[in-house]
N, C-alpha and C. Protein backbone atom coordinates (compact mmCIF):
# COMPACT_ATOMS: atom_id res chain seq x y z
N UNK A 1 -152.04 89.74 42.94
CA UNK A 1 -153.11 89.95 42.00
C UNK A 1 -153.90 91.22 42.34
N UNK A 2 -154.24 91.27 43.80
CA UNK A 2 -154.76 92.61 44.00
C UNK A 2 -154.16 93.67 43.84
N UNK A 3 -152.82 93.48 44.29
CA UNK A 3 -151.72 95.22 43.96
C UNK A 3 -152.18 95.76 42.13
N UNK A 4 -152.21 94.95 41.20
CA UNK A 4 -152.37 95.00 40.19
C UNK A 4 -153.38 95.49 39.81
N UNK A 5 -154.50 95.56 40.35
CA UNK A 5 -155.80 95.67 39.54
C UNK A 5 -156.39 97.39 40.34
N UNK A 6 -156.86 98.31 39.47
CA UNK A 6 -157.17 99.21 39.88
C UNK A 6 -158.38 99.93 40.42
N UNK A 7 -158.30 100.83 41.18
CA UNK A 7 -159.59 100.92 41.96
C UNK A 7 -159.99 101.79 41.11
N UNK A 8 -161.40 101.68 41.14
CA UNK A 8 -162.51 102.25 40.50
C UNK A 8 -163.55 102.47 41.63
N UNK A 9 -163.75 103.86 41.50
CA UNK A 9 -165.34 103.93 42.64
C UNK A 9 -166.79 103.69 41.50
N UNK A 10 -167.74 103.07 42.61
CA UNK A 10 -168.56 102.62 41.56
C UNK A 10 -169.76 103.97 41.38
N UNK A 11 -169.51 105.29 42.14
CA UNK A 11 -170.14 106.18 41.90
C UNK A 11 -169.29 107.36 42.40
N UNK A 12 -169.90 108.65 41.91
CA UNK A 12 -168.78 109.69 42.46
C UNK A 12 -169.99 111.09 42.58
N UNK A 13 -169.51 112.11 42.75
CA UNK A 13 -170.09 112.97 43.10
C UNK A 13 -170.09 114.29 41.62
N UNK A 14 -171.41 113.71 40.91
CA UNK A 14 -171.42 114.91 40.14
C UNK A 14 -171.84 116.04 39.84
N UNK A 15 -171.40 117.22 39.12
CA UNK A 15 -171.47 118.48 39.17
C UNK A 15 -172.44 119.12 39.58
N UNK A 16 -173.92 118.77 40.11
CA UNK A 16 -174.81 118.95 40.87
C UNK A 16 -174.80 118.60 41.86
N UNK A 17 -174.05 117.76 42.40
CA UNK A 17 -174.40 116.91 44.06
C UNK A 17 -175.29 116.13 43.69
N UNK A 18 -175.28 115.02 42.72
CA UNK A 18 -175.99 113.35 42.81
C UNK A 18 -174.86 112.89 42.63
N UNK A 19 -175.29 111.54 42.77
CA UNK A 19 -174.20 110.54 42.38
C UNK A 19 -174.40 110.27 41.08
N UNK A 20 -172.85 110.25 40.23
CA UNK A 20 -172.86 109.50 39.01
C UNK A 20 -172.16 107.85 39.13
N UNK A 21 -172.91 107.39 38.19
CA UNK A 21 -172.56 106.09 38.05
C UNK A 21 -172.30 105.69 36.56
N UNK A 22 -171.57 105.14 35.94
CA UNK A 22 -171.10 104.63 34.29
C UNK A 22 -172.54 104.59 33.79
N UNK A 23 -173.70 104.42 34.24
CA UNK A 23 -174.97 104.19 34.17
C UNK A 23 -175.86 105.66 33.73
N UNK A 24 -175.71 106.17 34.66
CA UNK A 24 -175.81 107.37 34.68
C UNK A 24 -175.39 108.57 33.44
N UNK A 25 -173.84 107.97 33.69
CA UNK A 25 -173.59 109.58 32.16
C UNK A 25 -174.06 109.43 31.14
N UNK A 26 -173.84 110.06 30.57
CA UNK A 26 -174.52 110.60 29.01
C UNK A 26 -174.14 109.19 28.50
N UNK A 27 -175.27 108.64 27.23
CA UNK A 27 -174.72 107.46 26.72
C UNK A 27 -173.60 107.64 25.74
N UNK A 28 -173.03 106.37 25.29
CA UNK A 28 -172.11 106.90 24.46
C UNK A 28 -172.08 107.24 22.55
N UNK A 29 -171.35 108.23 22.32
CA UNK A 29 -172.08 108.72 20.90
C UNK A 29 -172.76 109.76 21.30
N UNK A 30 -172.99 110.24 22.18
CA UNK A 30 -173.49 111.54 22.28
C UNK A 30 -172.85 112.43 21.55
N UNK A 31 -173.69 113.10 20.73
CA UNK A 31 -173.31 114.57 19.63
C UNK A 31 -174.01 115.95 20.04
N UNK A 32 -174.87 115.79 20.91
CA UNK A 32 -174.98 117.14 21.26
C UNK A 32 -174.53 117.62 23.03
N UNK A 33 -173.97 118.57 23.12
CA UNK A 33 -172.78 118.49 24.53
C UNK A 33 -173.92 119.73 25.05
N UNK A 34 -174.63 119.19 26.18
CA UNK A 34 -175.09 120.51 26.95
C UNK A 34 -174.31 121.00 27.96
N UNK A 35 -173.61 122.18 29.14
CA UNK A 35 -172.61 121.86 30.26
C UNK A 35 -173.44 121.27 31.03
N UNK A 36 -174.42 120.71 31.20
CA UNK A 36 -174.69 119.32 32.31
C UNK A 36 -173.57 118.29 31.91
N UNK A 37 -174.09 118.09 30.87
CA UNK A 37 -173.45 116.58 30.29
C UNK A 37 -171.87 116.63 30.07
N UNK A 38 -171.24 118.00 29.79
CA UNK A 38 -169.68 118.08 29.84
C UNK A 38 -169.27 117.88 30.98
N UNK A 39 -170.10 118.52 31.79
CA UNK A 39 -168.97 118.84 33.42
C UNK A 39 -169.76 117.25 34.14
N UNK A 40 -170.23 116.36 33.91
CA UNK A 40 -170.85 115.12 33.99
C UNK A 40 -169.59 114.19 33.75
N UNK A 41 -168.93 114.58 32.06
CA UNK A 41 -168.25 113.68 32.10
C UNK A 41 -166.49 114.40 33.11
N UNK A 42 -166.59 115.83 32.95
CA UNK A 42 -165.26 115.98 33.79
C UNK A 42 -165.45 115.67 35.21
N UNK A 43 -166.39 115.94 35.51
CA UNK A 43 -166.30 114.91 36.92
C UNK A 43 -166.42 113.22 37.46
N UNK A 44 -166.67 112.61 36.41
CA UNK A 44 -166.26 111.29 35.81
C UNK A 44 -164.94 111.01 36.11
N UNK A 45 -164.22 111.75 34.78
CA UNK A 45 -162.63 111.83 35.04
C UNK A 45 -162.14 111.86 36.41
N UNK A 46 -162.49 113.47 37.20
CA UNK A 46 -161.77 113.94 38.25
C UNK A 46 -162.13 112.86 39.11
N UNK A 47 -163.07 112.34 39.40
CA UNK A 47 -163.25 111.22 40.75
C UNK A 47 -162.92 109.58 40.19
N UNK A 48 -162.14 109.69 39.08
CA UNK A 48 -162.08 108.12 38.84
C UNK A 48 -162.89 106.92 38.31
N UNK A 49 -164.11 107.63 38.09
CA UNK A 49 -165.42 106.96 37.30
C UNK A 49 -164.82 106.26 35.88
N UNK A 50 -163.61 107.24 34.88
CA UNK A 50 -163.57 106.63 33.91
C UNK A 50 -162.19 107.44 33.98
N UNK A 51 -161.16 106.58 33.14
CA UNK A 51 -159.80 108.14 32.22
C UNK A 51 -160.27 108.61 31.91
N UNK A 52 -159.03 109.45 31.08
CA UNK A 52 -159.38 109.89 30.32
C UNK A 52 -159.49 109.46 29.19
N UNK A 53 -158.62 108.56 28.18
CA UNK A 53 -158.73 107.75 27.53
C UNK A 53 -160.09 107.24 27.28
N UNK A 54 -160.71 106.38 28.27
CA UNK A 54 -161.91 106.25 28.33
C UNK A 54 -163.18 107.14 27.86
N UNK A 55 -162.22 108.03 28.48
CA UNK A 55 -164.03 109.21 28.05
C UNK A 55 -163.75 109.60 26.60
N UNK A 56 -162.44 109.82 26.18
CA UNK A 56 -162.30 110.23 24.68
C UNK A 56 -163.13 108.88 23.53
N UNK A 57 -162.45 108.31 24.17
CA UNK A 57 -162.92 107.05 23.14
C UNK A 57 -164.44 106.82 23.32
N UNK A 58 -165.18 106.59 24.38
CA UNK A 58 -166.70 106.83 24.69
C UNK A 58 -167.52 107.66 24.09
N UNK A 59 -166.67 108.75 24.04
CA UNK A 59 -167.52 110.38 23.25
C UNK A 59 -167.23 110.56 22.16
N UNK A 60 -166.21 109.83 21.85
CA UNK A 60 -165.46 110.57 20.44
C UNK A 60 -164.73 111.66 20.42
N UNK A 61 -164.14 112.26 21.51
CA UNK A 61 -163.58 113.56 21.53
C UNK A 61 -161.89 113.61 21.58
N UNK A 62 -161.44 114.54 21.23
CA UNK A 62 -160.44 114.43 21.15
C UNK A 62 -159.32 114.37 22.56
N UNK A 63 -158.17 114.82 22.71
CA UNK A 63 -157.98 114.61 23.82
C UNK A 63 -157.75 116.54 24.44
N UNK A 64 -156.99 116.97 22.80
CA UNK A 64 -157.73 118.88 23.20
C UNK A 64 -158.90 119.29 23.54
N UNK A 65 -159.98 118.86 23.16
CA UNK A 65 -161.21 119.02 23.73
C UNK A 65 -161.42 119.12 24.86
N UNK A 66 -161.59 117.71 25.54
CA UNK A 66 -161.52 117.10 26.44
C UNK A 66 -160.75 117.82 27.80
N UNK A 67 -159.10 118.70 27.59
CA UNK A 67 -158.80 119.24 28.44
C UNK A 67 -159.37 120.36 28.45
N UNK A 68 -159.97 121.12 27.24
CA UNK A 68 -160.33 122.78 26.93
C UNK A 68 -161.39 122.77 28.40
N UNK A 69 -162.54 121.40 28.24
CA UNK A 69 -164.00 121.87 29.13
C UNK A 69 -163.15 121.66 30.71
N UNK A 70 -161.93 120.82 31.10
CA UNK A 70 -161.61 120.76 32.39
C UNK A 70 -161.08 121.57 33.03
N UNK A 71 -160.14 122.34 31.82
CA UNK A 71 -159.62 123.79 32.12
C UNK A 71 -160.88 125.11 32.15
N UNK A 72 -162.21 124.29 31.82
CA UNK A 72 -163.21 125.58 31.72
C UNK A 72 -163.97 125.61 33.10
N UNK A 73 -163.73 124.18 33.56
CA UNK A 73 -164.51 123.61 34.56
C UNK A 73 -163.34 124.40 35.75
N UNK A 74 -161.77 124.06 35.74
CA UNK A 74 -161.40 124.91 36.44
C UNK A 74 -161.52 125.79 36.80
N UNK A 75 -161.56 126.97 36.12
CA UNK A 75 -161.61 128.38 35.86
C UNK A 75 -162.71 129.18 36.47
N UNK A 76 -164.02 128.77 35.89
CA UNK A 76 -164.67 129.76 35.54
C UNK A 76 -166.37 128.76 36.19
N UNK A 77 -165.77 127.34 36.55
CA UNK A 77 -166.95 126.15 37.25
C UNK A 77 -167.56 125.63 35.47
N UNK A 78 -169.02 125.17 35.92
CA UNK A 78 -169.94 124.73 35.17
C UNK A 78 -170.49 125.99 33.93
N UNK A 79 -170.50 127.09 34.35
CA UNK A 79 -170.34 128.56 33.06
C UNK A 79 -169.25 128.62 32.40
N UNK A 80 -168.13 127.80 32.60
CA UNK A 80 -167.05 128.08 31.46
C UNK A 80 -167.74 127.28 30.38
N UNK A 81 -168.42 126.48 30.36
CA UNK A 81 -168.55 125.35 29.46
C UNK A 81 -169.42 125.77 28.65
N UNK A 82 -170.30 127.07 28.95
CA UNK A 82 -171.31 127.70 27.66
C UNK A 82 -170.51 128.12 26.59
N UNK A 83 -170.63 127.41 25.68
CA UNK A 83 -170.25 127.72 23.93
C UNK A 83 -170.38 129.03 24.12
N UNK A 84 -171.42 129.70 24.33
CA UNK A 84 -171.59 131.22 23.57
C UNK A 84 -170.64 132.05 24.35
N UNK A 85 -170.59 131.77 25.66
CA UNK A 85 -169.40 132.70 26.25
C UNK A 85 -168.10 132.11 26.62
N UNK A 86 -167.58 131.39 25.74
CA UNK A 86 -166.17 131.12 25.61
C UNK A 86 -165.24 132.32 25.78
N UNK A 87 -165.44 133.12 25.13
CA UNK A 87 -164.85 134.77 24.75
C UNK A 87 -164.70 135.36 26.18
N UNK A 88 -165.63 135.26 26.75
CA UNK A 88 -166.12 136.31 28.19
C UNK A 88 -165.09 135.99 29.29
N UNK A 89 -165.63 134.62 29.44
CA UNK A 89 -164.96 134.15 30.35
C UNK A 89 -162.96 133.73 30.25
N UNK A 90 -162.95 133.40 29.02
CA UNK A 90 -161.54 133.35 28.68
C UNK A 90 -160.76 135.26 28.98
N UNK A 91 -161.41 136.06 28.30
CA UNK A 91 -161.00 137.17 28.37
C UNK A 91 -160.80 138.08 30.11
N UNK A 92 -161.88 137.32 31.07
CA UNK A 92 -162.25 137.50 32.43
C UNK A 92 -160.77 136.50 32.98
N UNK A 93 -160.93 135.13 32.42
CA UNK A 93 -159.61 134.65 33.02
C UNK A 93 -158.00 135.44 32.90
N UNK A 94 -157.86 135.90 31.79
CA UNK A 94 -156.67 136.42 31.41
C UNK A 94 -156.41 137.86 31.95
N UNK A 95 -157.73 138.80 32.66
CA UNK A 95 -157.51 139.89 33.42
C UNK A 95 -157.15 139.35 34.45
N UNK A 96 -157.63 138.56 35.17
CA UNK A 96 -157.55 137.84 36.93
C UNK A 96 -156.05 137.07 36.85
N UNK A 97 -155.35 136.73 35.90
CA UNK A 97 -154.08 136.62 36.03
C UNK A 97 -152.74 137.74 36.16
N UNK A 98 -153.36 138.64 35.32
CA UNK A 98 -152.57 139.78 35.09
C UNK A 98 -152.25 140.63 36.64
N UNK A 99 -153.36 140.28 37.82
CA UNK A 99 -153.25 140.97 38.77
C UNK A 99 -153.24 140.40 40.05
């Protein structure tokens, strides 16, 4: 019965250095995305707090979405995730590959 059932931590370490807890993130239905609250929920994901599945269905987001801010969170940290400089930083990523 135990092999079966999966671990979940009941808090994790988010994108500021507090702990998040299911309690903690953004509630669900959230419609306006600040990068606190994105890289909140990708570090959710990354430490096991929730799937991904989970977080799509919680937020409403799709599942492209959803990878765009983790691949932004990769890249470029908690500043990939500013809407206004999507452009900058995408265009900054694609020089730093080239070389």
């Amino acid at each position: 019965m135990i092999e079966n059932q999966k671990f979940r931590p009941a808090q994790v370490i988010g994108p500021l250095g507090e702990p998040l807890t299911l309690d903690s993130l953004p509630p669900p239905g959230t419609t306006r995305w600040v990068v606190r609250r994105k890289a909140e929920v990708v570090a959710a994901v990354n430490g096991g707090l929730l799937t991904v599945d989970e977080a799509c269905d919680r937020y409403g987001l799709s599942l492209e979405e959803f990878a765009s801010w983790q691949r932004a969170v990769d890249r470029s940290g908690m500043p990939g995730l500013r809407v206004t400089r999507i452009q900058h930083y995408r265009s900054l990523y694609e020089r730093q590959q080239r070389y």
